[in-house]
Protein backbone atom coordinates (compact mmCIF):
# COMPACT_ATOMS: atom_id res chain seq x y z
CA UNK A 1 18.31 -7.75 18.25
CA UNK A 2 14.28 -7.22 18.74
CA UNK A 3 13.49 -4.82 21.67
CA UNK A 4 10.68 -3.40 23.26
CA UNK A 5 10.70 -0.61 25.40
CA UNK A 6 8.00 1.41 27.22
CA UNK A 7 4.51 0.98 25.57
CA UNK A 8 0.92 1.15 26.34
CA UNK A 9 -1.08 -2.46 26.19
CA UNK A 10 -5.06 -3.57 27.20
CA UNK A 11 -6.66 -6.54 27.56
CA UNK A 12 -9.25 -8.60 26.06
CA UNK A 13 -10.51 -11.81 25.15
CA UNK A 14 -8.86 -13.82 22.57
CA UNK A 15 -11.57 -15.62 20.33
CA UNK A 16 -9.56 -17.42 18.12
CA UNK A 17 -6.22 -19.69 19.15
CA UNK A 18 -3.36 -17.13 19.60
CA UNK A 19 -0.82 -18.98 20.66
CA UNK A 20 1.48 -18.61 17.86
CA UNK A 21 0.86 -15.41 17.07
CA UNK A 22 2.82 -13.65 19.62
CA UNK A 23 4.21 -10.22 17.70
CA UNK A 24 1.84 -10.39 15.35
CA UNK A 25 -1.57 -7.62 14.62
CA UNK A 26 -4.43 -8.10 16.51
CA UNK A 27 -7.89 -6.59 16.01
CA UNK A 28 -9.46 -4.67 19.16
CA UNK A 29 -13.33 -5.17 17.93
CA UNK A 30 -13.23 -9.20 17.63
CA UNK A 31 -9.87 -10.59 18.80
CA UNK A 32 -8.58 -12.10 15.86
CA UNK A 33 -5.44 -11.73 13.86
CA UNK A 34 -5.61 -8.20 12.09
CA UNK A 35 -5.05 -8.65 8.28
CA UNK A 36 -4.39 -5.15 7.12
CA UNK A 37 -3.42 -2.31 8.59
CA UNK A 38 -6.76 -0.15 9.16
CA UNK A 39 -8.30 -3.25 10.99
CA UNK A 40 -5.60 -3.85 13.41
CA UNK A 41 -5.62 -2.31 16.89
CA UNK A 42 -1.86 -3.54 18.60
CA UNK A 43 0.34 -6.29 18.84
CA UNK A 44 -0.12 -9.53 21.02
CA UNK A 45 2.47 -9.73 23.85
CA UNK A 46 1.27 -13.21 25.10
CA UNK A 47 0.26 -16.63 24.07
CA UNK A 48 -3.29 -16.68 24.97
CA UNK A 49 -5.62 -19.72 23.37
CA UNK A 50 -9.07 -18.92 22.54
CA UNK A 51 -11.24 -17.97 25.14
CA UNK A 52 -8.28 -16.47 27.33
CA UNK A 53 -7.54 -12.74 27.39
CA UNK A 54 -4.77 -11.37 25.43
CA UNK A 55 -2.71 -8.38 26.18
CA UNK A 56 -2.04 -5.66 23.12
CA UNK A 57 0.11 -3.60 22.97
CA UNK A 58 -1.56 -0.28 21.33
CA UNK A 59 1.38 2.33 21.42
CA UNK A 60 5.38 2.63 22.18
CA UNK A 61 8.85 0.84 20.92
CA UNK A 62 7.60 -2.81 20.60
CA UNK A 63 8.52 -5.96 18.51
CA UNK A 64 6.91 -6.91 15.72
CA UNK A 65 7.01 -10.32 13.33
CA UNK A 66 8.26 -9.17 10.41
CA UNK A 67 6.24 -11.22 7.28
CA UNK A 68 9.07 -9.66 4.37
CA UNK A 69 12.81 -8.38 5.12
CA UNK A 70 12.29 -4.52 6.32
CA UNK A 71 14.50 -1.96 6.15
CA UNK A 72 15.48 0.84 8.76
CA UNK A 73 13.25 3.58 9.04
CA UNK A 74 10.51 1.75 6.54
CA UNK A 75 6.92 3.08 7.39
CA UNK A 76 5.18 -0.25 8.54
CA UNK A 77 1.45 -1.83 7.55
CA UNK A 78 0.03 -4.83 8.36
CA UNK A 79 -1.04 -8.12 5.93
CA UNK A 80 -2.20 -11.35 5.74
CA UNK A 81 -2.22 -13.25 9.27
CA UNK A 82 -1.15 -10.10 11.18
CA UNK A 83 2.03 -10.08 9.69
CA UNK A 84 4.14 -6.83 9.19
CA UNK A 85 5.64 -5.80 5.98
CA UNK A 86 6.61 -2.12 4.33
CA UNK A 87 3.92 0.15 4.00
CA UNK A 88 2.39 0.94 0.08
CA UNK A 89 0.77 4.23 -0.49
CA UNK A 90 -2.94 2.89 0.11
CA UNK A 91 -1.90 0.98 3.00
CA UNK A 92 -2.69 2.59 6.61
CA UNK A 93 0.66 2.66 8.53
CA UNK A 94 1.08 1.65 12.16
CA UNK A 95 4.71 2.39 12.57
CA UNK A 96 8.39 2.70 11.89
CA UNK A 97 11.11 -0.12 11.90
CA UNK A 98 13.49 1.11 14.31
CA UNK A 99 16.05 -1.40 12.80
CA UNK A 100 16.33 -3.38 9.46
CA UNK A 101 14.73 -7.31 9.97
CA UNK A 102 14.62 -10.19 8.06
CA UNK A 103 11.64 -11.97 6.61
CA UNK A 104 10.38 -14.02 9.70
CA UNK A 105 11.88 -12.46 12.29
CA UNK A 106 11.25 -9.93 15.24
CA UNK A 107 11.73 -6.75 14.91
CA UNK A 108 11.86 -3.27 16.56
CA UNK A 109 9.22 -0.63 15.87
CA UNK A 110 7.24 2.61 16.84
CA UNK A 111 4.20 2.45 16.96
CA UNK A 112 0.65 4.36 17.03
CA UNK A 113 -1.95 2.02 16.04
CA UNK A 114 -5.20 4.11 17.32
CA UNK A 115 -4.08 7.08 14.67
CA UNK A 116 -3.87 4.90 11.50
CA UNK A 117 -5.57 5.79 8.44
CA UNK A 118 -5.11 4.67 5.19
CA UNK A 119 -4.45 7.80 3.13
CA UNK A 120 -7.36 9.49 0.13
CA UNK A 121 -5.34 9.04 -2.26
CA UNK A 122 -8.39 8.22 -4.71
CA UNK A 123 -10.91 5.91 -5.14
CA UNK A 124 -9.53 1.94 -5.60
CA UNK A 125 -10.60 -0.77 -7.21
CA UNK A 126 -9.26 -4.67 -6.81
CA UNK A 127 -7.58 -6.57 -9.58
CA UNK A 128 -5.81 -9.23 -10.13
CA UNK A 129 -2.49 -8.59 -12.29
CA UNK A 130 -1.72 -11.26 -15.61
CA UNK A 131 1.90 -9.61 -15.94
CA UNK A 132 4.36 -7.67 -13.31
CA UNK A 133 3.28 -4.37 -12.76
CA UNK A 134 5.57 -1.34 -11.72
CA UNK A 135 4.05 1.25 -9.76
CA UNK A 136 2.83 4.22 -12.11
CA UNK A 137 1.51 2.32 -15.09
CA UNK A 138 -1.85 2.03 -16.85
CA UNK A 139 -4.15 -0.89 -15.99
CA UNK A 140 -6.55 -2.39 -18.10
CA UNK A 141 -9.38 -4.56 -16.54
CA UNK A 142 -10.02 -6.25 -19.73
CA UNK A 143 -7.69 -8.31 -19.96
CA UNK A 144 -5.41 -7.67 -16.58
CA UNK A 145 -2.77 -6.33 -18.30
CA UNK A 146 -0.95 -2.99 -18.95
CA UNK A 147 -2.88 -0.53 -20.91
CA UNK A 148 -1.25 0.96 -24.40
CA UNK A 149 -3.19 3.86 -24.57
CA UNK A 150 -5.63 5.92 -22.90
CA UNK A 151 -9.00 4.07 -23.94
CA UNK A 152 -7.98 0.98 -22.56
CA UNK A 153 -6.66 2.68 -19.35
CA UNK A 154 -9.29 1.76 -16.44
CA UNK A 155 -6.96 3.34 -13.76
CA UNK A 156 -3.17 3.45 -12.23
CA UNK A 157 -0.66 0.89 -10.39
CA UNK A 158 -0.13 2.43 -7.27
CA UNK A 159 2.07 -0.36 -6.14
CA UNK A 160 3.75 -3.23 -7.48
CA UNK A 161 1.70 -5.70 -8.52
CA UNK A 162 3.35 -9.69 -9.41
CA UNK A 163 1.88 -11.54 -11.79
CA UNK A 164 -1.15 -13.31 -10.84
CA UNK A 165 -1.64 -11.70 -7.21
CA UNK A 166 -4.32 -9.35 -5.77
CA UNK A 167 -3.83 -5.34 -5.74
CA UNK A 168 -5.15 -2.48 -6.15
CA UNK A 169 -5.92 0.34 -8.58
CA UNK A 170 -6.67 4.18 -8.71
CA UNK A 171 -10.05 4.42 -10.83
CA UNK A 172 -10.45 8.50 -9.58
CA UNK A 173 -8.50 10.87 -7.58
CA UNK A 174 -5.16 11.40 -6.96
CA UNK A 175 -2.21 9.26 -7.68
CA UNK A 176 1.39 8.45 -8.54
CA UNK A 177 1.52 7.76 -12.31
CA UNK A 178 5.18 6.65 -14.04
CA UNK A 179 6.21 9.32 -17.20
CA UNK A 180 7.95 7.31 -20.33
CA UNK A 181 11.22 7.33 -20.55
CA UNK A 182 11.59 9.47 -23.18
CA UNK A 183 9.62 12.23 -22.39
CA UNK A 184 9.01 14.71 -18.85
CA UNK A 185 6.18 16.10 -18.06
CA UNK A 186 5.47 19.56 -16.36
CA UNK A 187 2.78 20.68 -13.94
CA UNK A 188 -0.30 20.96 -15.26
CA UNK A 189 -0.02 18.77 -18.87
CA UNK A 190 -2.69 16.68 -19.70
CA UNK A 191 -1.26 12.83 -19.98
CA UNK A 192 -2.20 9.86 -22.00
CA UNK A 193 -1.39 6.41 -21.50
CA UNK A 194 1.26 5.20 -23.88
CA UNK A 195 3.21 1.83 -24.59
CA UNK A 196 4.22 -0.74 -21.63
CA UNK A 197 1.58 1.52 -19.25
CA UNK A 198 3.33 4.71 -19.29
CA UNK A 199 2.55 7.93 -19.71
CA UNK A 200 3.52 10.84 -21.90
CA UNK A 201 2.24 14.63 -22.28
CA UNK A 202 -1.19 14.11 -24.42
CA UNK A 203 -1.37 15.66 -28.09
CA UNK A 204 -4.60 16.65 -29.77
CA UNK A 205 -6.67 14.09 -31.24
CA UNK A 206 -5.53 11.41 -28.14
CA UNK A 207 -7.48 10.77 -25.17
CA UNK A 208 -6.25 12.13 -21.77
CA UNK A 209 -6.18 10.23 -18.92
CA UNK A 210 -4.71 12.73 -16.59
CA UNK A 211 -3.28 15.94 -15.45
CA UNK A 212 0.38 15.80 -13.93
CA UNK A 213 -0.03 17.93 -10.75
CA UNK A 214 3.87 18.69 -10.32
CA UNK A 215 6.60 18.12 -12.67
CA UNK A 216 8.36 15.09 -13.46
CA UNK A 217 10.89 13.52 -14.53
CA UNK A 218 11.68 10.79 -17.04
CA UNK A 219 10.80 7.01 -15.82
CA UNK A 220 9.92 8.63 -12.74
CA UNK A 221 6.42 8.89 -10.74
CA UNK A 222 4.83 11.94 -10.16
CA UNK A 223 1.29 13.20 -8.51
CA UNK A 224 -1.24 13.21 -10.94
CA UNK A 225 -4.92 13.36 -10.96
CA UNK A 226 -7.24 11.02 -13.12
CA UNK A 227 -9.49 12.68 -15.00
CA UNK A 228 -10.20 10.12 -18.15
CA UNK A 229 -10.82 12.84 -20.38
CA UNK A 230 -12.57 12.61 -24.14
CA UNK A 231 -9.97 13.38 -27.24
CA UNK A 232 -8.17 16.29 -26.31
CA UNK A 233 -7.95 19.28 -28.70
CA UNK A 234 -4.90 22.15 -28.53
């Protein structure tokens, strides 16, 4: 069962009709639903219309309305309508589920909403997918598809991605990127973008995408940087 327990809330004046959003992520600067996570500033604790004050709650165990089914301990984010849902490694996190929750319920959370940043991981760039796409795989921005090889590789899945939704890509910088099954890579390999969107340690004469900045594993994801490298010779 949702619970909230001590917390720190402010006032201000709603500007849009709030009062259905109780639970939900609302922004400090206008008063309006949040709709990510770096915009939103607490949770409404009231039912305010527009042109009453609100009260937020900024920081504490609170409830939350829970826009997907969250697990225990999932690092939280906020989307669409100032709904929450499970944190992706772009996304700025605002909390912790104290408890697991189903998809449009209330749940139990820390929270910290004045310390949340979304992570450098690298610089993004916003596509739209034509196929599912598994974290760690090439992108290509030709055609919205996965990339079979390095020169059609325009950056990395950092998240799943269904088919024809909204997300995001790493064009530079650093980033999870998904090895082939068949193959491992070690720290410091150059890596080229092979069949399905994976990657696999990059022979001479191939263009490198990236350098694997720890080991890993087969058909797992590993830190890498993007460097998008010219033919590589060894």
């Amino acid at each position: 069962m949702a619970v909230d327990n001590v917390k720190f809330s402010t006032t201000l004046k709603a500007l849009e009709d709030l009062s259905s959003s109780i639970y939900h992520a609302v922004a400090l600067n206008d008063g309006l639903v949040a709709n990510n996570g770096e915009e939103a500033s607490g949770i409404l604790y009231n039912k305010p219309e527009s042109g009453e004050h609100l009260t937020l709650g900024t920081i504490g165990e609170m409830k939350y309305a829970a826009g997907k089914a969250i697990a225990k301990g999932a690092k939280l984010t906020v989307t669409t309508s100032g709904w929450f849902t499970t944190a992706g490694s772009l996304d700025a996190v605002v909390g912790e589920a104290k408890l697991a929750v189903t998809s449009g319920s209330y749940g139990t959370g820390l929270f910290s909403f004045a310390n949340a940043q979304s992570p450098a991981t690298g610089v993004t760039y916003s596509v739209t997918a034509n196929c599912a796409m598994i974290a760690g795989i090439a992108f290509s921005c030709d055609d919205g598809l996965v990339a079979d090889n390095s020169e059609e590789c325009n950056g990395i899945v950092p998240d799943a991605i269904s088919s024809g939704n909204t997300g995001m890509i790493v064009v530079a910088g650093k980033v999870s990127a998904r090895i082939d099954p068949a193959y491992v890579a070690s720290a410091g390999d150059w890596l080229r973008a092979t069949t399905s969107g994976y990657f696999v340690p990059c022979d001479s004469g191939y263009y490198a995408s990236a350098i694997a900045l720890a080991n890993i594993g087969s058909n797992a994801v590993g830190a890498v940087a993007i460097t998008h490298q010219g033919y590589l010779a060894v």
